[in-house]
C-alpha atoms as a PDB file:
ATOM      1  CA  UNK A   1     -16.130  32.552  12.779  1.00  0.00           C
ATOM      2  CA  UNK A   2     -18.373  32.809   9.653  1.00  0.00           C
ATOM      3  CA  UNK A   3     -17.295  28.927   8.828  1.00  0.00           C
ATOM      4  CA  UNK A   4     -18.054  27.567  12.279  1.00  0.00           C
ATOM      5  CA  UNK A   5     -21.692  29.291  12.026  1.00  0.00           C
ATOM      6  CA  UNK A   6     -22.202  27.867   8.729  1.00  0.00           C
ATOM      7  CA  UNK A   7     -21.085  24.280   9.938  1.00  0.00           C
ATOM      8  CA  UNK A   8     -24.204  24.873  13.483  1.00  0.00           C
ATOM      9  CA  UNK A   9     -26.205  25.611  10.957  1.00  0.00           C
ATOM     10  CA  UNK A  10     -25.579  22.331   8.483  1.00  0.00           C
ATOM     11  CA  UNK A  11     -26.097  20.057  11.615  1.00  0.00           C
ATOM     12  CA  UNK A  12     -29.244  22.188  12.716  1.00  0.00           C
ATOM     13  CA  UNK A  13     -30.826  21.011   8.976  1.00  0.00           C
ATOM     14  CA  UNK A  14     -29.920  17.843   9.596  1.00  0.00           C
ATOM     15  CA  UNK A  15     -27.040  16.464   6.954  1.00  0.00           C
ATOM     16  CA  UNK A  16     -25.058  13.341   6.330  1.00  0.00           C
ATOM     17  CA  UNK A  17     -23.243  12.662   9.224  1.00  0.00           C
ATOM     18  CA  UNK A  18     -20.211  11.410   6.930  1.00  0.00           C
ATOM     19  CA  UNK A  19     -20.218  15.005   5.426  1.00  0.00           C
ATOM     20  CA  UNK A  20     -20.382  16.988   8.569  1.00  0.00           C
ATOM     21  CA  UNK A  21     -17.355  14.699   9.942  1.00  0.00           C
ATOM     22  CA  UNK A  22     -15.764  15.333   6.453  1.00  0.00           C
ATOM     23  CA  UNK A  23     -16.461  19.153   6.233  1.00  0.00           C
ATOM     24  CA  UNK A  24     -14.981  19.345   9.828  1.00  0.00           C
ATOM     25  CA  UNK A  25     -12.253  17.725   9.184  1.00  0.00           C
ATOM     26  CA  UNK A  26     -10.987  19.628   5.901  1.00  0.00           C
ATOM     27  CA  UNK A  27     -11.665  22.909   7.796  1.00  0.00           C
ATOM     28  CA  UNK A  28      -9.137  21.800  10.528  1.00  0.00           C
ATOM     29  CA  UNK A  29      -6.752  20.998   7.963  1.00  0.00           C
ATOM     30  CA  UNK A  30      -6.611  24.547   6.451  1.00  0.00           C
ATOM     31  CA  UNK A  31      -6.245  26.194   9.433  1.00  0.00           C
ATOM     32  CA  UNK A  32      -3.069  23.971  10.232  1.00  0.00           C
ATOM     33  CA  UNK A  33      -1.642  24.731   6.928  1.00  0.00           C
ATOM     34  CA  UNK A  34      -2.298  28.135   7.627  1.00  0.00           C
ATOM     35  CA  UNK A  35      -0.726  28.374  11.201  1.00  0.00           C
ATOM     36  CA  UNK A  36       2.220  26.566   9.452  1.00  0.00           C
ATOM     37  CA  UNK A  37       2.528  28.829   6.186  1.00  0.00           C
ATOM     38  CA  UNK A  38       2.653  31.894   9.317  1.00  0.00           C
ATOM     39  CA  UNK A  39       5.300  30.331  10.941  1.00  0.00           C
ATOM     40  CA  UNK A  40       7.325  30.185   7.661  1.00  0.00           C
ATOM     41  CA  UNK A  41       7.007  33.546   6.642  1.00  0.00           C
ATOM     42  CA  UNK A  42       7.791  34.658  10.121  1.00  0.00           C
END
């Protein structure tokens, strides 16, 4: 939750659009890995 706040607020200030895309895009990356690292252990 705290990430996706942080990434409103980023747009809100007005950033590079290449690093918002790029931000977003590592962030959905992680969480993958970490669905997949749970599914592992489990």
């Amino acid at each position: 939750m705290k990430t996706s706040s942080k990434i409103t607020k980023k747009r809100k200030n007005g950033f590079l659009s290449r690093m918002k895309s790029h931000k977003g895009k590592t962030i959905i990356q992680q969480r993958r890995k970490k669905k997949r690292n749970k599914l592992t252990k489990i």
